[in-house]
C-alpha atoms as a PDB file:
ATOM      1  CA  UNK A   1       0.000   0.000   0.000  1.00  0.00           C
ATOM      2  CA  UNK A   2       1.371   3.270  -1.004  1.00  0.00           C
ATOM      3  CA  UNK A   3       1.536   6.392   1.457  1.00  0.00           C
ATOM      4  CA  UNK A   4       1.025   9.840   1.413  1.00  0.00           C
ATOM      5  CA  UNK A   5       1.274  12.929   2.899  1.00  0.00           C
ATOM      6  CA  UNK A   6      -1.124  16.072   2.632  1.00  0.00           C
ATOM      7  CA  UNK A   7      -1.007  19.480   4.281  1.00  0.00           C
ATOM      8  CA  UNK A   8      -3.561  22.482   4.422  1.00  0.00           C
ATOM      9  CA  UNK A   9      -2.576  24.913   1.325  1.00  0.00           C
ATOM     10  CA  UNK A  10      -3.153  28.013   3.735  1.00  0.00           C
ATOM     11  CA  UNK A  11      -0.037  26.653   5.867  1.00  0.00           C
ATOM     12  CA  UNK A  12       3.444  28.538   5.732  1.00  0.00           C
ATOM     13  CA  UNK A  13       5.222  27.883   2.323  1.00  0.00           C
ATOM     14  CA  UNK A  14       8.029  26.870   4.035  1.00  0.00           C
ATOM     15  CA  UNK A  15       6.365  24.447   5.654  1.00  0.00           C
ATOM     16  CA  UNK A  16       5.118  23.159   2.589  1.00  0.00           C
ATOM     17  CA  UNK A  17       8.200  23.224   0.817  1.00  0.00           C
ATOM     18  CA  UNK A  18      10.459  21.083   3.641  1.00  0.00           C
ATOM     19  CA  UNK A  19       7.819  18.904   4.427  1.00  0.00           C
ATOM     20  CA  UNK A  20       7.442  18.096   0.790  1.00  0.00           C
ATOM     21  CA  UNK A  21      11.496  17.252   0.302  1.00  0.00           C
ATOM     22  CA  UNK A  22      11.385  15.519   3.936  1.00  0.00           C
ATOM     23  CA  UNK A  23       8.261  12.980   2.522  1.00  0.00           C
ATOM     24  CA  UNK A  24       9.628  12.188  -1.088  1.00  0.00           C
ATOM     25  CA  UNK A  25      13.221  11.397   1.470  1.00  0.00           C
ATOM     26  CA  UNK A  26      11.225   9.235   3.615  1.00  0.00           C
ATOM     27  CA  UNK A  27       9.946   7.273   1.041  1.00  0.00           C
ATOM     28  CA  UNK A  28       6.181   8.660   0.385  1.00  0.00           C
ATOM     29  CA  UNK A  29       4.771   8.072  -2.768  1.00  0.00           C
ATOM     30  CA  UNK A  30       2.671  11.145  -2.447  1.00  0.00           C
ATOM     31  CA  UNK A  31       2.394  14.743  -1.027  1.00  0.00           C
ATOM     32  CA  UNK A  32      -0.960  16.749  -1.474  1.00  0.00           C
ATOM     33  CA  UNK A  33      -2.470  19.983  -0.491  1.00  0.00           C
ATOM     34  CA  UNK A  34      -5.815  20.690  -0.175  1.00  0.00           C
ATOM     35  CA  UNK A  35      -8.124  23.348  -1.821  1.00  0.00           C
ATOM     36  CA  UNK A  36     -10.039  25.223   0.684  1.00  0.00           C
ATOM     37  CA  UNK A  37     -11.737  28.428  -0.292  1.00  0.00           C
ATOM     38  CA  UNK A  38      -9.795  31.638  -1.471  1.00  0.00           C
ATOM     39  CA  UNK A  39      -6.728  29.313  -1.075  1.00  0.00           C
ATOM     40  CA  UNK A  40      -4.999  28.534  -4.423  1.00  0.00           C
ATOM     41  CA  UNK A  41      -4.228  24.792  -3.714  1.00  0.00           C
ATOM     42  CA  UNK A  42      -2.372  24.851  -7.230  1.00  0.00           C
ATOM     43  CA  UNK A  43       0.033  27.425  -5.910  1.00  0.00           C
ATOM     44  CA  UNK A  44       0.651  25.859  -2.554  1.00  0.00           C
ATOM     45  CA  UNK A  45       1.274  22.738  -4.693  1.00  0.00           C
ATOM     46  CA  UNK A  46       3.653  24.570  -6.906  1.00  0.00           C
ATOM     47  CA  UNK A  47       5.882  25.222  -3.970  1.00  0.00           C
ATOM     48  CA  UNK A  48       6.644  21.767  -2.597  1.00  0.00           C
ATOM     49  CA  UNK A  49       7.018  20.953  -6.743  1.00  0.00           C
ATOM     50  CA  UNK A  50      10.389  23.123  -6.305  1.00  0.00           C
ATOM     51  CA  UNK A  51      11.519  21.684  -3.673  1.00  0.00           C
ATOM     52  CA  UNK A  52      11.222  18.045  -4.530  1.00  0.00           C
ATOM     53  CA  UNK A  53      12.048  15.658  -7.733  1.00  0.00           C
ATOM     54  CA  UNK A  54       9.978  12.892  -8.126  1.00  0.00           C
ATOM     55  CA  UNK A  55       7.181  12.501  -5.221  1.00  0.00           C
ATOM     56  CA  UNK A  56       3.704  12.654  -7.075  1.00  0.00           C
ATOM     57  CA  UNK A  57       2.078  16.272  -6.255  1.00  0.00           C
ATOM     58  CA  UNK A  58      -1.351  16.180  -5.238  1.00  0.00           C
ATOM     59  CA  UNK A  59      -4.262  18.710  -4.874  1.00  0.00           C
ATOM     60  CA  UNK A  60      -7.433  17.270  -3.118  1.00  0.00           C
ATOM     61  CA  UNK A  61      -9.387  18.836  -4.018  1.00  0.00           C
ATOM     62  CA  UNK A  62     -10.598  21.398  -6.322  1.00  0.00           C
ATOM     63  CA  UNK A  63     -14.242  22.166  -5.855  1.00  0.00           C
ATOM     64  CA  UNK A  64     -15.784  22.284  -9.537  1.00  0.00           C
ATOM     65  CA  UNK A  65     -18.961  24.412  -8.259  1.00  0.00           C
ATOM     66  CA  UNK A  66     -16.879  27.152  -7.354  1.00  0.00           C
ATOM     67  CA  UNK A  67     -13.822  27.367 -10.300  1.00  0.00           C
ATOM     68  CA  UNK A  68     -14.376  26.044 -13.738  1.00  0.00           C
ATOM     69  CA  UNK A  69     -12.344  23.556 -15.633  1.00  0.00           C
ATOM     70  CA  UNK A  70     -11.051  26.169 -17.881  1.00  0.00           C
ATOM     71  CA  UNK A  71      -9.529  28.098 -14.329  1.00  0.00           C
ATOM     72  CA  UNK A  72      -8.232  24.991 -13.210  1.00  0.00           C
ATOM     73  CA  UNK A  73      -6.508  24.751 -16.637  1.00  0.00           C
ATOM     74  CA  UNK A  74      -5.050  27.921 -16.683  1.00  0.00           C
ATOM     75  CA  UNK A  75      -3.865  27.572 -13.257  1.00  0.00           C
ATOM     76  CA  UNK A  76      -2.026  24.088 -13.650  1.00  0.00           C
ATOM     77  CA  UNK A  77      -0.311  26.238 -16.558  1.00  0.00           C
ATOM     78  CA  UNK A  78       0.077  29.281 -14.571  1.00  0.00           C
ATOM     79  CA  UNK A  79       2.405  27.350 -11.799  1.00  0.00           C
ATOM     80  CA  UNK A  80       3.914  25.005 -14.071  1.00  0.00           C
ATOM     81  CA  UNK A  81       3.192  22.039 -12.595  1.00  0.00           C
ATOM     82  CA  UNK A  82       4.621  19.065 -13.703  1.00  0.00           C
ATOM     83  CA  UNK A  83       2.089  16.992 -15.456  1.00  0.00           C
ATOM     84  CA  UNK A  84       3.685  13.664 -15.007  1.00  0.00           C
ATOM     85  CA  UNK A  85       3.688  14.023 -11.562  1.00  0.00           C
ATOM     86  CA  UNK A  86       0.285  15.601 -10.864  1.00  0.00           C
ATOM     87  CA  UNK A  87      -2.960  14.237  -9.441  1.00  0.00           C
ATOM     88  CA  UNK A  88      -5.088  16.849 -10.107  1.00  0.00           C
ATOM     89  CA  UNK A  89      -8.205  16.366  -7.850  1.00  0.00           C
ATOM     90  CA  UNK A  90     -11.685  17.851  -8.495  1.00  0.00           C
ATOM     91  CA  UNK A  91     -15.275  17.553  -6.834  1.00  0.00           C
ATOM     92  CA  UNK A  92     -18.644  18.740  -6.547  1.00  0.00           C
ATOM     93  CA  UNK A  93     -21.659  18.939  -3.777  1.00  0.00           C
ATOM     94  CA  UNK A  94     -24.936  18.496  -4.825  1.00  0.00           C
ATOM     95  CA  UNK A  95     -26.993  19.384  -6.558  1.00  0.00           C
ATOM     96  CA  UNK A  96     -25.992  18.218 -10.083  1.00  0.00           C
ATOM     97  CA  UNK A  97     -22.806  16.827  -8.629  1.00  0.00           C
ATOM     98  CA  UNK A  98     -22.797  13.866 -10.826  1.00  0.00           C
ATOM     99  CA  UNK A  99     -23.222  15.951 -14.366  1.00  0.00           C
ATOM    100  CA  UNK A 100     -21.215  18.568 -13.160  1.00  0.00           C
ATOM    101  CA  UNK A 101     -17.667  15.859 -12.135  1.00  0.00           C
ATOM    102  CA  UNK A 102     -18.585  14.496 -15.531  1.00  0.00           C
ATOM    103  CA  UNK A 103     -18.400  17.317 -17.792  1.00  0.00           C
ATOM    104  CA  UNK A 104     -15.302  18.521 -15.520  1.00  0.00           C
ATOM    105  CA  UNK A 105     -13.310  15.254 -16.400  1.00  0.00           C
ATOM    106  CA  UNK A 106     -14.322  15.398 -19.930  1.00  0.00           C
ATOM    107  CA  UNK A 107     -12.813  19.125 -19.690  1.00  0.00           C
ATOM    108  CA  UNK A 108     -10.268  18.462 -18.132  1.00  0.00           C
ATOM    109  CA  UNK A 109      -9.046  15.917 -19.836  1.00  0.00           C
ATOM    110  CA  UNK A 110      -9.674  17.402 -23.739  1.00  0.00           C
ATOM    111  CA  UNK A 111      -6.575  20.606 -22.452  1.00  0.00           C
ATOM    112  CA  UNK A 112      -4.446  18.588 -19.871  1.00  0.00           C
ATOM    113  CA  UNK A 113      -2.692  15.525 -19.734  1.00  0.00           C
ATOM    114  CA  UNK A 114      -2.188  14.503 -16.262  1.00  0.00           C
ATOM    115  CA  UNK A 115      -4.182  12.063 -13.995  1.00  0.00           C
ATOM    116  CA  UNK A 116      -7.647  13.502 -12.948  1.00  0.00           C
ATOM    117  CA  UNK A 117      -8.312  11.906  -9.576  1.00  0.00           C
ATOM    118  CA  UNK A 118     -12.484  12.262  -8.519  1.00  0.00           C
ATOM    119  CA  UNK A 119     -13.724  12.590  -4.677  1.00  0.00           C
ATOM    120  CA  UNK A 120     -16.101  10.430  -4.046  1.00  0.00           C
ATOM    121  CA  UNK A 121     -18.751   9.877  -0.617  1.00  0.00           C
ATOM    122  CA  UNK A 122     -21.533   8.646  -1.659  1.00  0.00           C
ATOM    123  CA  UNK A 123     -22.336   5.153  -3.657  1.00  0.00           C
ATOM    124  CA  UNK A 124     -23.000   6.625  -7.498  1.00  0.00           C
ATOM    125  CA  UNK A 125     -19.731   9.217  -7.348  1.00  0.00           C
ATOM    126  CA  UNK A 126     -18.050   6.230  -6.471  1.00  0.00           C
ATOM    127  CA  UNK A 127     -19.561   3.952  -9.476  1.00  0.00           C
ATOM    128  CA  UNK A 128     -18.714   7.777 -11.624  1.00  0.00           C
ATOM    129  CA  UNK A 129     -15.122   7.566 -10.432  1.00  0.00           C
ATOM    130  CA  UNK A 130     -14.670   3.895 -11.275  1.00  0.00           C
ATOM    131  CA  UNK A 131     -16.158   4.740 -14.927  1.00  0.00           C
ATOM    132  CA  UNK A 132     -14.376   8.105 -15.756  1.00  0.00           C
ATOM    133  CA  UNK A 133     -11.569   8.912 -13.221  1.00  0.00           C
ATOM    134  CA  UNK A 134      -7.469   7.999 -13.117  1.00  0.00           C
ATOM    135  CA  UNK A 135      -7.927   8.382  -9.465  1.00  0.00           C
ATOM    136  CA  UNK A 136     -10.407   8.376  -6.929  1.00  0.00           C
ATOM    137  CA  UNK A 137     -10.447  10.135  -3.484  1.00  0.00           C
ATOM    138  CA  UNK A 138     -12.075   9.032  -0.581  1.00  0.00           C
ATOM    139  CA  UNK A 139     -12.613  11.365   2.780  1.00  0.00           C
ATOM    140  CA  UNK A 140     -13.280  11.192   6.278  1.00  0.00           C
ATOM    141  CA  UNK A 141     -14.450   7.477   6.459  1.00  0.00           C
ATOM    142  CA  UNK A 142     -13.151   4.047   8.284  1.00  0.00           C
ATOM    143  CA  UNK A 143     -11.132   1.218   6.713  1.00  0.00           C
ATOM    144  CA  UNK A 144     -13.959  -0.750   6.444  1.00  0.00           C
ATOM    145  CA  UNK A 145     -15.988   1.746   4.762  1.00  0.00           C
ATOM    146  CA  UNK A 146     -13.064   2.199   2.027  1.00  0.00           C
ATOM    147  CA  UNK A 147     -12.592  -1.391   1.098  1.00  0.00           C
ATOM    148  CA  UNK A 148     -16.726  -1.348   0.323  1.00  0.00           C
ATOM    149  CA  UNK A 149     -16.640   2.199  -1.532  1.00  0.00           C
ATOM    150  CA  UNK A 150     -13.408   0.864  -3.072  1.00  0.00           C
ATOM    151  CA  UNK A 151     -15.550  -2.145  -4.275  1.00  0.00           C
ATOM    152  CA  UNK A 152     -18.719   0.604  -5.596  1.00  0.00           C
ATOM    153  CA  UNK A 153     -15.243   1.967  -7.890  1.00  0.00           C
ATOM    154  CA  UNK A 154     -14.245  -1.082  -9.359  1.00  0.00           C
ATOM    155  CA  UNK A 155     -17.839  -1.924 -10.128  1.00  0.00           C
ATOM    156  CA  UNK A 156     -17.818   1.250 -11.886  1.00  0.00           C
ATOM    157  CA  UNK A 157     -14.915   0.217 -13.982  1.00  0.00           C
ATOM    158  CA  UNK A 158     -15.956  -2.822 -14.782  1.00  0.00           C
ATOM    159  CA  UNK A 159     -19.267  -1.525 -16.269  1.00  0.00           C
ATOM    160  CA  UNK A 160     -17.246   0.692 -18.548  1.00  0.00           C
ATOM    161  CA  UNK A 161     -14.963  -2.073 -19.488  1.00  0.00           C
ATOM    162  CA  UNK A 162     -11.600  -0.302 -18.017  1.00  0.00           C
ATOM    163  CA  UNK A 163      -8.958  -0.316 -16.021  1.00  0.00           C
ATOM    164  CA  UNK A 164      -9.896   1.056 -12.322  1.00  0.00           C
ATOM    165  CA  UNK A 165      -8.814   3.843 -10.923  1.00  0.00           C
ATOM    166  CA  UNK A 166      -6.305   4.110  -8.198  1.00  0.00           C
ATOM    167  CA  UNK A 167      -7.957   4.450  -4.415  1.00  0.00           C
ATOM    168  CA  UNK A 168      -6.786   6.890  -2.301  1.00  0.00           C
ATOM    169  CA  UNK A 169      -7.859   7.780   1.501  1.00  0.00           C
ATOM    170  CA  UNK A 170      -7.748  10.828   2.946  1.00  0.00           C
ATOM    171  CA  UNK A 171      -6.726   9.315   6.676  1.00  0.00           C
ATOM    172  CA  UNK A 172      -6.565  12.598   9.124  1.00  0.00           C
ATOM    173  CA  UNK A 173      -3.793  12.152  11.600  1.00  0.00           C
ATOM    174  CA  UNK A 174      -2.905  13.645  14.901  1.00  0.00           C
ATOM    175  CA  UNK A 175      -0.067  13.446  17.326  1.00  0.00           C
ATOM    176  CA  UNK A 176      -0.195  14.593  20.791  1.00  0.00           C
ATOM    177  CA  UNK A 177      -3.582  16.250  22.826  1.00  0.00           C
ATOM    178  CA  UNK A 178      -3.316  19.208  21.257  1.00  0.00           C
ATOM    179  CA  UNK A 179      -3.307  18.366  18.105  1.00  0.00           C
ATOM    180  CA  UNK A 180      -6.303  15.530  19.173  1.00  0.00           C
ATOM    181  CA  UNK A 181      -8.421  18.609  20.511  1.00  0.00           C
ATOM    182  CA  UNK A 182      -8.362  20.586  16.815  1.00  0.00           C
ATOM    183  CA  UNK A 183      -8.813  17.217  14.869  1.00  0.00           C
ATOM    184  CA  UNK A 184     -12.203  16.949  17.140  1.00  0.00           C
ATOM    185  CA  UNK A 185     -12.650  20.410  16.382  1.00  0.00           C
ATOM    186  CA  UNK A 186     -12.202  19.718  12.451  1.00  0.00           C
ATOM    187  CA  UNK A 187     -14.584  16.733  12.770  1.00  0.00           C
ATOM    188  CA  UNK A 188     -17.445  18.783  13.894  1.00  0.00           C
ATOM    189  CA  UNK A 189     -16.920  21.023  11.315  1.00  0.00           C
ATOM    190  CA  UNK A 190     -16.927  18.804   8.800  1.00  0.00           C
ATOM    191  CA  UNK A 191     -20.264  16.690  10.189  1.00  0.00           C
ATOM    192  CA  UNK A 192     -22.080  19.758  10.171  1.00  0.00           C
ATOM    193  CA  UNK A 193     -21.943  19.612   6.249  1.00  0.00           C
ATOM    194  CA  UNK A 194     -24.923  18.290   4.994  1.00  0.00           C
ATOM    195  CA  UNK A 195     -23.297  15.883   2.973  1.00  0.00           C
ATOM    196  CA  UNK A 196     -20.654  14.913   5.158  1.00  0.00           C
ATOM    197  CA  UNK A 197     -23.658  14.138   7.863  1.00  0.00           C
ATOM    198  CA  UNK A 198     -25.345  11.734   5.274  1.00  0.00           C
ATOM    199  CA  UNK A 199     -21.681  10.067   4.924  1.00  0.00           C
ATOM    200  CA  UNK A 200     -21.196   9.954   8.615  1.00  0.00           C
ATOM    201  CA  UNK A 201     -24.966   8.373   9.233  1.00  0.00           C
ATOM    202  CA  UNK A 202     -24.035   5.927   6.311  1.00  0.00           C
ATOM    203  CA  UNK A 203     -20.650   4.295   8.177  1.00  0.00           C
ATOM    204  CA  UNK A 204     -22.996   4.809  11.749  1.00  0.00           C
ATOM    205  CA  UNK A 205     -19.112   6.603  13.316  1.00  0.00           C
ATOM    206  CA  UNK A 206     -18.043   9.575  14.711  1.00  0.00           C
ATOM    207  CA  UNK A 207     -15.626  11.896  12.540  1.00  0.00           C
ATOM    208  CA  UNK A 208     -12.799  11.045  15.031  1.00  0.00           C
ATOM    209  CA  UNK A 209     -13.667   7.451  14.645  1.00  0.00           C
ATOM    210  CA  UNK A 210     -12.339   7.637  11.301  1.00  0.00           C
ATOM    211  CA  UNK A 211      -8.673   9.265  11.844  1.00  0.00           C
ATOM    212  CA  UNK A 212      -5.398   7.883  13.765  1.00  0.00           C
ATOM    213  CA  UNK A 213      -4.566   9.625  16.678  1.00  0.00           C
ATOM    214  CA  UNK A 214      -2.423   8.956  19.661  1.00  0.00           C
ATOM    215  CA  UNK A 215       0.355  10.387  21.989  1.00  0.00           C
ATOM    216  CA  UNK A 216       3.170   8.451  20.602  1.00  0.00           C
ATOM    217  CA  UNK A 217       4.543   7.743  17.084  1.00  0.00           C
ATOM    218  CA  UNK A 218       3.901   3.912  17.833  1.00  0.00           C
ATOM    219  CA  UNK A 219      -0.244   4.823  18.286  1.00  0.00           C
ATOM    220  CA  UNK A 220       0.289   6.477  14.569  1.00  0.00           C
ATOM    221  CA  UNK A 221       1.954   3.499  13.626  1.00  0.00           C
ATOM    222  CA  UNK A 222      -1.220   0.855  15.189  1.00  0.00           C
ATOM    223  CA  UNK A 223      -3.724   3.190  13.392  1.00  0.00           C
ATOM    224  CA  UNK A 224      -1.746   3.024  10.110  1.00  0.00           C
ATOM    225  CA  UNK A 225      -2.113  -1.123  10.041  1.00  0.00           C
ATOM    226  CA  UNK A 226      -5.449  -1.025  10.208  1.00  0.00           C
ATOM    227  CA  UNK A 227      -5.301   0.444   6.661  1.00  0.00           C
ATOM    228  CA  UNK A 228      -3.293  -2.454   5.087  1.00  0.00           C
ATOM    229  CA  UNK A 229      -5.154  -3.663   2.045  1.00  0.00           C
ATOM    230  CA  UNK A 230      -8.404  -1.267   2.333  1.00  0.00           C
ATOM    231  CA  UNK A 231      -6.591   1.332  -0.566  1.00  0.00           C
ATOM    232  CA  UNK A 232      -4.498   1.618  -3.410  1.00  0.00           C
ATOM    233  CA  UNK A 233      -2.408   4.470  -1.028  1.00  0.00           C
ATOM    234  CA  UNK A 234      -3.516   6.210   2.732  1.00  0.00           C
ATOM    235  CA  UNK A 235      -3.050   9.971   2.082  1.00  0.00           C
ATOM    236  CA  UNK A 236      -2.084  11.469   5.761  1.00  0.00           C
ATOM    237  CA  UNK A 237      -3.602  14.351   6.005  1.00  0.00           C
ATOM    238  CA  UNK A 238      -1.624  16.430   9.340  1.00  0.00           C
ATOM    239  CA  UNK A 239      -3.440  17.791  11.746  1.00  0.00           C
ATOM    240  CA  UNK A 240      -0.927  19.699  13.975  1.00  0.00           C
ATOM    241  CA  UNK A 241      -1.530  22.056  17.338  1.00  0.00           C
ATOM    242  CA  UNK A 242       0.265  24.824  15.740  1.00  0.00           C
ATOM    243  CA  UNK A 243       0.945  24.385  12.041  1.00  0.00           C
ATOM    244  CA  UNK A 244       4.840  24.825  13.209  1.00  0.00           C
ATOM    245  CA  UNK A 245       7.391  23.448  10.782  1.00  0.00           C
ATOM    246  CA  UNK A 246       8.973  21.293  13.802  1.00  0.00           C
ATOM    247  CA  UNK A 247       5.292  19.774  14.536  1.00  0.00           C
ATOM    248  CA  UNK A 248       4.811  18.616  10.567  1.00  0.00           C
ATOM    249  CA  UNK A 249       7.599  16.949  10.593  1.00  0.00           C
ATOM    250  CA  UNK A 250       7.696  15.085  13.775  1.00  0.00           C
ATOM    251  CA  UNK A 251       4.347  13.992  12.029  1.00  0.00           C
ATOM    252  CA  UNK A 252       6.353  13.327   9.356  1.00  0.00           C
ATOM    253  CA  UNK A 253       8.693  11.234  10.363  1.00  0.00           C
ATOM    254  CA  UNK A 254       6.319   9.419  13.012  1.00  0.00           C
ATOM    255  CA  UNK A 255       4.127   8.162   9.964  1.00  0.00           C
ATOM    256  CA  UNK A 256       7.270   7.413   7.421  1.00  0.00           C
ATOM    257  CA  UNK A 257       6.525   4.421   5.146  1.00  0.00           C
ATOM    258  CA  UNK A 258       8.643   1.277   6.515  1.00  0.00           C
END
């Protein structure tokens, strides 16, 4: 199972930038950056591009209600991203979240040629990943909940006679109470989003139920085995007291591959 690492975009650049060239050294297969907002995921991204050679650069992900496949376009071109390295994420909400992801990818795909990776809750994004995506990203949700919406994908795929996608997990991952308190905090955010509720309900967990959290690197290294076999790659997504460069990569480090 591959591994990742993922950071908030809105965090310090050089935060992004050594934590980027610490991962690829450590052996990740990924590092990612989310989207959130007024913050330009593609520029974070762009940053920890520099400062690494090879690691494949995530964004997860951009929302597709809010910028248009033709400013995602121009901003993958814009920061010079490398294509062969980039997962270029992209979602919707509801309503019209399936026709809108489906038009995006065809969009996408007709100016850009880089893997398109879709996020996917609910049972028919999943099936639309499986069917139209390089990549599919799942969010908040247990191990046992990804190996069945990993099975939804590759039913997908198989009804469009291809190839599925690779399965990804965003895993949230704390180290430390402090860090524990604002990944509760996070979760509550997150499950008062209609959508995310509905996800929650569907698994019957808690938000924290769903991430690895401990006091010591060898509680981060429990969690991660739980994972073995339920994805294609665990994306750890760092949830840190302070957002401190020191903090990232202790968290770093404590999650390395082996």
């Amino acid at each position: 199972m591959g591994r990742g690492f993922a950071l908030f975009a809105g965090i310090a650049r050089d935060v992004i930038r050594a934590s980027a060239r610490e991962a690829e050294a450590l052996g990740y297969s990924s590092f990612w950056v989310n989207h959130p907002g007024s913050t330009d995921g593609l520029g974070a991204l762009a940053e920890a591009a520099a400062a690494t050679r090879d690691v494949a650069l995530g964004v997860g992900v951009i929302p597709l209600h809010t910028r248009s496949p033709t400013s995602i376009v121009e901003g993958v071109r814009e920061t010079r991203l490398p294509l062969e390295r980039l997962l270029l994420g992209i979602g919707s909400p509801n309503p019209d979240a399936l026709k809108r992801v489906r038009a995006g990818v065809a969009a996408l795909r007709g100016q850009l040629k880089t893997r398109i990776v879709v996020a996917a809750l609910g049972p028919q994004m999943c099936r639309l990943a499986g069917e139209i995506a390089d990549g599919v990203l799942f969010n908040w949700l247990t191990p046992e909940y990804a190996r069945r919406s990993a099975d939804l994908v590759r039913e997908g795929a198989a009804a469009a006679k291809r190839r599925p996608p690779t399965v990804y997990a965003y895993v949230r991952l704390a180290l430390g109470p402090a860090a524990a308190a604002r990944l509760t905090d996070e979760g509550n955010r997150y499950a008062g989003i209609p959508a995310y509720a509905a996800h929650f309900d569907r698994m019957g967990v808690k938000p924290i139920e769903t991430a690895i959290s401990g006091p010591t690197p060898d509680d981060i290294r429990a969690g991660l085995t739980k994972w073995k076999g339920a994805v294609d790659e665990v994306v750890l997504r760092a949830i840190t007291a302070n957002d401190t460069l020191e903090e990232t990569l202790t968290l770093v480090r404590a999650a390395k591959p082996a």
